[in-house]
C-alpha atoms as a PDB file:
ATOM      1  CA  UNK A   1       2.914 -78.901  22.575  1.00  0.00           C
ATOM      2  CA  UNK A   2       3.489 -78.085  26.285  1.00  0.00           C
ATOM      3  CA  UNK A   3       0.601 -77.824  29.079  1.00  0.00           C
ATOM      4  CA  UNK A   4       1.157 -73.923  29.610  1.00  0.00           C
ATOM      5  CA  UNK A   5       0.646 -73.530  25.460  1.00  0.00           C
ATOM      6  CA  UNK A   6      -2.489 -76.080  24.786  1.00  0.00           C
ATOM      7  CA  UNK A   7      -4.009 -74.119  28.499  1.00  0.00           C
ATOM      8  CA  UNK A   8      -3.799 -70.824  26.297  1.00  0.00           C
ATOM      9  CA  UNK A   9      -6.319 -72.632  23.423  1.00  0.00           C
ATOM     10  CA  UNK A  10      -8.806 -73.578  25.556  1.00  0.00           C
ATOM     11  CA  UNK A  11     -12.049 -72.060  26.645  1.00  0.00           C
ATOM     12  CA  UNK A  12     -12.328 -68.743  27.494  1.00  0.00           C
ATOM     13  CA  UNK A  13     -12.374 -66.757  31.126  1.00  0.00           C
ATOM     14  CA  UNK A  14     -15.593 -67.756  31.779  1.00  0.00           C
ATOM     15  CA  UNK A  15     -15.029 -71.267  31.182  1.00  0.00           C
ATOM     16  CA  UNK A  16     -11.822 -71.320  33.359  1.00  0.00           C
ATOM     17  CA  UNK A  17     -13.527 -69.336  36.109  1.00  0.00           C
ATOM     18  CA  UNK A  18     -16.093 -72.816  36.123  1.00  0.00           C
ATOM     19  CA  UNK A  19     -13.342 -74.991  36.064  1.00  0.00           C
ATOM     20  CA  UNK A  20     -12.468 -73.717  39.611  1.00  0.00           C
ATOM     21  CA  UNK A  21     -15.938 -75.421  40.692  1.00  0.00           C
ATOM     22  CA  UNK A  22     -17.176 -78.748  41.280  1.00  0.00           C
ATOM     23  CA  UNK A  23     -17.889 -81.122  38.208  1.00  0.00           C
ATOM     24  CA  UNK A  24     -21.514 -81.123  38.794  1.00  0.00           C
ATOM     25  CA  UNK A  25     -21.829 -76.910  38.859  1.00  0.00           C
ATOM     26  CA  UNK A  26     -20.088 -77.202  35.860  1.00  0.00           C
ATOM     27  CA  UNK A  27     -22.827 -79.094  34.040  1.00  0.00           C
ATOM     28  CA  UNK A  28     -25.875 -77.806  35.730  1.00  0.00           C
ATOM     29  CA  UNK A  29     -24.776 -73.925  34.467  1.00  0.00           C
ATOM     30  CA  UNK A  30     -24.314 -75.225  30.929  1.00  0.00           C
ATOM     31  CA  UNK A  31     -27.396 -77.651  30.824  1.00  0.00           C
ATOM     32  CA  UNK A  32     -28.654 -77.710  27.603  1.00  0.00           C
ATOM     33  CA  UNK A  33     -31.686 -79.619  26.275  1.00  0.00           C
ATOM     34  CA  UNK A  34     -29.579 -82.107  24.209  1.00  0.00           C
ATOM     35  CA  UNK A  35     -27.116 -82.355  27.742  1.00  0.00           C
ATOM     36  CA  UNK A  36     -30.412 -82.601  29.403  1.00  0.00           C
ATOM     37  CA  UNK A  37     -31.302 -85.716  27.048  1.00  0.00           C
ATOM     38  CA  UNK A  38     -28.412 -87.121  27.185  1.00  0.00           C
ATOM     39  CA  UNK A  39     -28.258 -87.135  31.209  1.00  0.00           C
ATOM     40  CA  UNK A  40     -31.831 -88.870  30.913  1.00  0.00           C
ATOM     41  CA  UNK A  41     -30.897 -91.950  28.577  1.00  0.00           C
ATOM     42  CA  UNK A  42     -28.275 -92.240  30.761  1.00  0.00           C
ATOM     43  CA  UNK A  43     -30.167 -92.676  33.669  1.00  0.00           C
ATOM     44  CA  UNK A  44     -32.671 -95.176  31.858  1.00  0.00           C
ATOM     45  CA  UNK A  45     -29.575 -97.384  30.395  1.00  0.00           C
ATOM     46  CA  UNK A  46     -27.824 -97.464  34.061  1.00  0.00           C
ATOM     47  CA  UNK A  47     -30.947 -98.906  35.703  1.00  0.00           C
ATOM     48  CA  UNK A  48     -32.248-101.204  32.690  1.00  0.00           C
ATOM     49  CA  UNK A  49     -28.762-102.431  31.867  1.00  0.00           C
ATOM     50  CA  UNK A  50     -28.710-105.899  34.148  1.00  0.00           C
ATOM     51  CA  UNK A  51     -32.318-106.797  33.618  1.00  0.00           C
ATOM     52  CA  UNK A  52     -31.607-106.316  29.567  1.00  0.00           C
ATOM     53  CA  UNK A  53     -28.848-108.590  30.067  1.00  0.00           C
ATOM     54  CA  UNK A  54     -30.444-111.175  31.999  1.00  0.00           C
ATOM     55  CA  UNK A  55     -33.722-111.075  30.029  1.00  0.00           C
ATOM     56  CA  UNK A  56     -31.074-111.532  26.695  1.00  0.00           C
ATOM     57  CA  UNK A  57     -29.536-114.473  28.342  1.00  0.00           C
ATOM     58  CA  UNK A  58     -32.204-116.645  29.098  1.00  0.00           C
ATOM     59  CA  UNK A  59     -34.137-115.486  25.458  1.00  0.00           C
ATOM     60  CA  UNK A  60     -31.249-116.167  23.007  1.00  0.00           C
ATOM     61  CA  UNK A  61     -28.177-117.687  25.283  1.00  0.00           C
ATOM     62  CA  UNK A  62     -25.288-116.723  27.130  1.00  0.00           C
ATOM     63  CA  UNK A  63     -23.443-115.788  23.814  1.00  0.00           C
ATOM     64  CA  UNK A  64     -26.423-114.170  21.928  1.00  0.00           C
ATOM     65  CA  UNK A  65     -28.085-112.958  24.481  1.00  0.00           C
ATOM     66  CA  UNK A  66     -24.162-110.843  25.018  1.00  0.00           C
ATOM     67  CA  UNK A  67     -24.076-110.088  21.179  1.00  0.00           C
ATOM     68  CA  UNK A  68     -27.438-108.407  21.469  1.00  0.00           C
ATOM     69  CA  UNK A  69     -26.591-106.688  24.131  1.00  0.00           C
ATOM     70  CA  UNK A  70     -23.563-105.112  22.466  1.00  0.00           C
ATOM     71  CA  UNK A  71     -26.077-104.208  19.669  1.00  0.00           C
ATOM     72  CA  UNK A  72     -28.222-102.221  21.455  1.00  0.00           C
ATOM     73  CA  UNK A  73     -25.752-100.898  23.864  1.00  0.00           C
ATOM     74  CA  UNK A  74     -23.785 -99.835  20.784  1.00  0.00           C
ATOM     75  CA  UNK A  75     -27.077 -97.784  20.009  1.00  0.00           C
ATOM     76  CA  UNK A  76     -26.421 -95.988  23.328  1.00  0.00           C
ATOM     77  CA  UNK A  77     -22.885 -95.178  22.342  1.00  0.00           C
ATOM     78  CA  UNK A  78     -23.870 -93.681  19.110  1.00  0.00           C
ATOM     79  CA  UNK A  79     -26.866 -91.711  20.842  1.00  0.00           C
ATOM     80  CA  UNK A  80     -24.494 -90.289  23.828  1.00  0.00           C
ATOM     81  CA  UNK A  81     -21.887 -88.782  21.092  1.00  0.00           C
ATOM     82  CA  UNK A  82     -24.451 -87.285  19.085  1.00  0.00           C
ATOM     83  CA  UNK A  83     -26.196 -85.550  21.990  1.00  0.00           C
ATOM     84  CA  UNK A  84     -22.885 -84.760  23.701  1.00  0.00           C
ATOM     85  CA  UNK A  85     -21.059 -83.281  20.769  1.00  0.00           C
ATOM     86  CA  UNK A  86     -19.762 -79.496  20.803  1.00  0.00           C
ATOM     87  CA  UNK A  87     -21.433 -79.314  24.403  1.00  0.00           C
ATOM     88  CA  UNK A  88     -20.077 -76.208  26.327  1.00  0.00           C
ATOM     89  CA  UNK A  89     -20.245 -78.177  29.250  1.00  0.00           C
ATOM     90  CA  UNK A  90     -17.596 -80.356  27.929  1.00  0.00           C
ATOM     91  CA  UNK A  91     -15.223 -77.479  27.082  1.00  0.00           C
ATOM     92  CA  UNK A  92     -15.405 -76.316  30.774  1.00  0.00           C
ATOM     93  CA  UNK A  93     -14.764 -80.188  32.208  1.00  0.00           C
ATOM     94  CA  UNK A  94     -11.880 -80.217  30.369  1.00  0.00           C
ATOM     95  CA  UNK A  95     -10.434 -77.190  31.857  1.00  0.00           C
ATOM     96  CA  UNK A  96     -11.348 -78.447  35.386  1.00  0.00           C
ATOM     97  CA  UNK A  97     -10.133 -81.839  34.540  1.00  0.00           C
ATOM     98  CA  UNK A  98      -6.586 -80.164  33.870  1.00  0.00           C
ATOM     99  CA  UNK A  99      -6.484 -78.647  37.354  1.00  0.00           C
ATOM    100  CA  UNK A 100      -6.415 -82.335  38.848  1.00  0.00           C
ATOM    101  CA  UNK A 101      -3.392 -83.660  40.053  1.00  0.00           C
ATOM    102  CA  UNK A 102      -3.213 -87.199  38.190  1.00  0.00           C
ATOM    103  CA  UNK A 103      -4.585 -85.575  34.815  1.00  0.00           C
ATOM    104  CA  UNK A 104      -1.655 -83.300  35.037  1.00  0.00           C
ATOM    105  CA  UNK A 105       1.016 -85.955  35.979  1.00  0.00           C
ATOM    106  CA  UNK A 106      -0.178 -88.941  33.865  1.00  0.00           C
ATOM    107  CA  UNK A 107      -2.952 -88.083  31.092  1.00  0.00           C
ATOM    108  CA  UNK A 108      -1.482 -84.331  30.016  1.00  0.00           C
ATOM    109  CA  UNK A 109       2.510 -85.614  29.486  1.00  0.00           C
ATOM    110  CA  UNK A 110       0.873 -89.186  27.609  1.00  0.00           C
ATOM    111  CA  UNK A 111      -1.519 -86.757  25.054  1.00  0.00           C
ATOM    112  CA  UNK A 112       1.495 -84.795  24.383  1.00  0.00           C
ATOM    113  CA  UNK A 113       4.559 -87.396  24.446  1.00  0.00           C
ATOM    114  CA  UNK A 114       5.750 -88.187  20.749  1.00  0.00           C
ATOM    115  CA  UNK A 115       7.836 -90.430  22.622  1.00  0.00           C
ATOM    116  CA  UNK A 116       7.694 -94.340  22.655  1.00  0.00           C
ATOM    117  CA  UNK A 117       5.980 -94.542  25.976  1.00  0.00           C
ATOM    118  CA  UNK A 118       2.968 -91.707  24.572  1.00  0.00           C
ATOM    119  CA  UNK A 119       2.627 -93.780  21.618  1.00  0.00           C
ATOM    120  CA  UNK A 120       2.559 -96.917  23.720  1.00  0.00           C
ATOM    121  CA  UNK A 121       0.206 -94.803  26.331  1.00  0.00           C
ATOM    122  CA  UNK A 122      -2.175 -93.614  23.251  1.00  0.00           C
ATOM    123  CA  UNK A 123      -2.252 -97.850  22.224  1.00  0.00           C
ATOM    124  CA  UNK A 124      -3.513 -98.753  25.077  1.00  0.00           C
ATOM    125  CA  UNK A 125      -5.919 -96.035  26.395  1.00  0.00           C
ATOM    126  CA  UNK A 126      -7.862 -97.346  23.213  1.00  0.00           C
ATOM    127  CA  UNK A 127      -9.074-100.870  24.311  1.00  0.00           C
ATOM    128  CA  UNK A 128      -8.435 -99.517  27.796  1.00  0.00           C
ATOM    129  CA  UNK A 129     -11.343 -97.194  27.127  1.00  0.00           C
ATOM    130  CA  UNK A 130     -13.657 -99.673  25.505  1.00  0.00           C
ATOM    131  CA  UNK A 131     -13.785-102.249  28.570  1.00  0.00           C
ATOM    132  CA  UNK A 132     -13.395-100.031  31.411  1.00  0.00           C
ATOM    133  CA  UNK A 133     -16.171 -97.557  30.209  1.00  0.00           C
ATOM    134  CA  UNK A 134     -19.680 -97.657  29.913  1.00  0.00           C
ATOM    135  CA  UNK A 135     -21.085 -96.373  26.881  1.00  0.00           C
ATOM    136  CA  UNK A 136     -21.951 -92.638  28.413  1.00  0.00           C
ATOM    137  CA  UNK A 137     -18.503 -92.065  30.536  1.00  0.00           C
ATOM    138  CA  UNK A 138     -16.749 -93.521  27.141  1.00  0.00           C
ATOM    139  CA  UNK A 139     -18.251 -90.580  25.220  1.00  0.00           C
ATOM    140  CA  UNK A 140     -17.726 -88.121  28.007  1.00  0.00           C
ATOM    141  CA  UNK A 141     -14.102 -89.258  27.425  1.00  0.00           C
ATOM    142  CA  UNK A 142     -13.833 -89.425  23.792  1.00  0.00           C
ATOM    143  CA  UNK A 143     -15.453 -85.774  23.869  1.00  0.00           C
ATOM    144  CA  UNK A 144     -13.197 -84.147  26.449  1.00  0.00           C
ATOM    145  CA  UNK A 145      -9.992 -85.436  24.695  1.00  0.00           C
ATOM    146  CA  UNK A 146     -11.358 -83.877  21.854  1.00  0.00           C
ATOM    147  CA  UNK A 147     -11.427 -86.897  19.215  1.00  0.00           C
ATOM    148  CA  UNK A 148     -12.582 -87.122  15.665  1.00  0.00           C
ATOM    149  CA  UNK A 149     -16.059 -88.427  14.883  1.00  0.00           C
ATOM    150  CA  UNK A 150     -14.371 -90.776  12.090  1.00  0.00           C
ATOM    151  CA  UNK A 151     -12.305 -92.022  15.704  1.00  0.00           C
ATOM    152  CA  UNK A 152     -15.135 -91.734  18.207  1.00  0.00           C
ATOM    153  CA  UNK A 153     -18.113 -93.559  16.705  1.00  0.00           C
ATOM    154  CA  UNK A 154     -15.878 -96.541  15.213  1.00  0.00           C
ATOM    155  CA  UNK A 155     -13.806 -96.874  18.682  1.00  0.00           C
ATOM    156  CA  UNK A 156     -17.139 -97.054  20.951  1.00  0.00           C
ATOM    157  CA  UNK A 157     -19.925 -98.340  18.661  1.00  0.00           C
ATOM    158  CA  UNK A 158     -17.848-101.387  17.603  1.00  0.00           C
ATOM    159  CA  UNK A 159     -15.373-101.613  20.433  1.00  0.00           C
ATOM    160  CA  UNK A 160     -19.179-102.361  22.172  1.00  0.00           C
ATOM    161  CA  UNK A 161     -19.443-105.782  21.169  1.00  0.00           C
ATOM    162  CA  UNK A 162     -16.126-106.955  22.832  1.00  0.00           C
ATOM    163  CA  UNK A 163     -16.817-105.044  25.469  1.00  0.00           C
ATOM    164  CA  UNK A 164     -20.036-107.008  25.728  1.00  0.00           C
ATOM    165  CA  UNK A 165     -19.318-110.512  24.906  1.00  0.00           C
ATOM    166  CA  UNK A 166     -16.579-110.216  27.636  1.00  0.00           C
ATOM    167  CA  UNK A 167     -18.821-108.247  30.571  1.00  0.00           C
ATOM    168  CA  UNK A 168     -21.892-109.438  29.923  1.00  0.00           C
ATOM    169  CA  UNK A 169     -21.138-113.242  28.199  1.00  0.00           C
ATOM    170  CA  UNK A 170     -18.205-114.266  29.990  1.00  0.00           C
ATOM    171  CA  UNK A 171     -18.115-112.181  33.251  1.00  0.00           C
ATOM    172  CA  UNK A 172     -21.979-112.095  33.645  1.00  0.00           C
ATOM    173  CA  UNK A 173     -23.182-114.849  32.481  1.00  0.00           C
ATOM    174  CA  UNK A 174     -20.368-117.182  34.123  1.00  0.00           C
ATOM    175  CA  UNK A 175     -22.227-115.756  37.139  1.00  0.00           C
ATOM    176  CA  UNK A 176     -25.064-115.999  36.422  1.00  0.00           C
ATOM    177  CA  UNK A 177     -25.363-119.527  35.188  1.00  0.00           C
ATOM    178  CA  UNK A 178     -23.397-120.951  38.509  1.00  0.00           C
ATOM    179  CA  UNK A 179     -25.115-118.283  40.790  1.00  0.00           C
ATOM    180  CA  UNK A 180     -27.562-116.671  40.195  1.00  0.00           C
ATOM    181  CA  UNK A 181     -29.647-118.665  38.526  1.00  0.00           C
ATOM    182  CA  UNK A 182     -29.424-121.962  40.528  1.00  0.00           C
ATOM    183  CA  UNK A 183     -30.147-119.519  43.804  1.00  0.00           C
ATOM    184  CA  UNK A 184     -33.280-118.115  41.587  1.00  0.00           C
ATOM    185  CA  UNK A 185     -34.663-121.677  41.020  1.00  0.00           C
ATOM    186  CA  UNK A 186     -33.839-122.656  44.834  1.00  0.00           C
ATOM    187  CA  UNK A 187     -35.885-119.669  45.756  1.00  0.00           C
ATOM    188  CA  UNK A 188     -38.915-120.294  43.834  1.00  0.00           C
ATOM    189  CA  UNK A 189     -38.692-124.107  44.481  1.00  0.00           C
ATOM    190  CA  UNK A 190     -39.160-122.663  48.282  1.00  0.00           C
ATOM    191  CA  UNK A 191     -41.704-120.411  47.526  1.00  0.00           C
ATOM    192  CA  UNK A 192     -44.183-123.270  45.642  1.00  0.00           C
ATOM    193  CA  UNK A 193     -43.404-125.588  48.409  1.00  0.00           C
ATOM    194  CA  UNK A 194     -44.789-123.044  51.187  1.00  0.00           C
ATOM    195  CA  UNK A 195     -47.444-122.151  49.158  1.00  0.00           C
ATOM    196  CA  UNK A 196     -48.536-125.715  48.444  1.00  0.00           C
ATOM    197  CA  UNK A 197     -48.503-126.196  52.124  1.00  0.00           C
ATOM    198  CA  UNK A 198     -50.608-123.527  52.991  1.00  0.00           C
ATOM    199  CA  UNK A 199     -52.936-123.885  50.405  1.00  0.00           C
END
């Protein structure tokens, strides 16, 4: 299917007329409460997301502590496609997301190829997905390319724990355990010695 055909199946006038505004307009005139949620446990995952991991690392290990984290951050995929699915606001980012240059030039020709390099595109937009995007962007993604549920949950749930053991165990923690923490216990080592001095 061409772009001018699959642009005659999407939302309606009024949806197109929002694509013609900014991404946030769009989603503020089709807040819903669910949208509304969703935009919340976002918020709360974004700023709680490195002190989960740390506190993980130092309770169960560099490699636990990373498997738990996939756990629960798989819980946040499964919770942001739930409250995302059949949004309206979704619908209408689409449209405004096909009025962009590089969506038009790169994504739009790879969705439709049947060609060897869309199949080969389609491959690796997959694990692509997984370890470039956080859990909410990867189910903004997965619903604006309009995937199956039996696709969705599997691909970002699951694809989670890679995702994690590689961010947050290998990445992370490398850093952590060679930076971080050694300039943590210089610091405090710094901060009892002052305070024995003064006191």
């Amino acid at each position: 299917m061409d772009y001018a055909a699959e642009r005659t199946i999407g939302p309606g006038g009024e949806q197109a007329a929002e694509a013609k505004r900014g991404v946030w307009q769009i989603l503020r005139h089709y807040a819903t409460p669910k949208l509304t949620a969703a935009a919340i446990i976002w918020r709360f995952e974004s700023y709680t997301v490195t002190p989960l991991v740390i506190f993980c690392i130092e309770v169960f290990g560099r490699w636990n502590g990373a498997l738990v984290v996939g756990c629960i951050m798989a819980v946040y995929s499964a919770i942001f496609l739930y409250l995302l699915e059949g949004e309206r606001a979704l619908d209408a980012l689409r449209e405004w997301l096909r009025d962009r240059r590089m969506v038009r030039r790169l994504v739009l020709p790879m969705k439709n190829s049947e060609g060897m390099m869309g199949t080969a595109g389609r491959w690796f937009a997959a694990p692509a997905s997984v370890m470039l995007l956080a859990a909410f962007e990867r189910a903004v993604a997965y619903r604006v390319l309009g995937l199956k549920n039996r696709v969705a949950y599997p691909l970002s749930c699951i694809g989670q724990i890679p995702r994690s053991l590689f961010w947050a165990g290998l990445v992370f923690g490398s850093a952590y355990e060679l930076l971080f923490r050694p300039a943590l216990v210089w610091v405090w080592g710094q901060i009892e010695m002052l305070a024995g001095m003064v006191f």
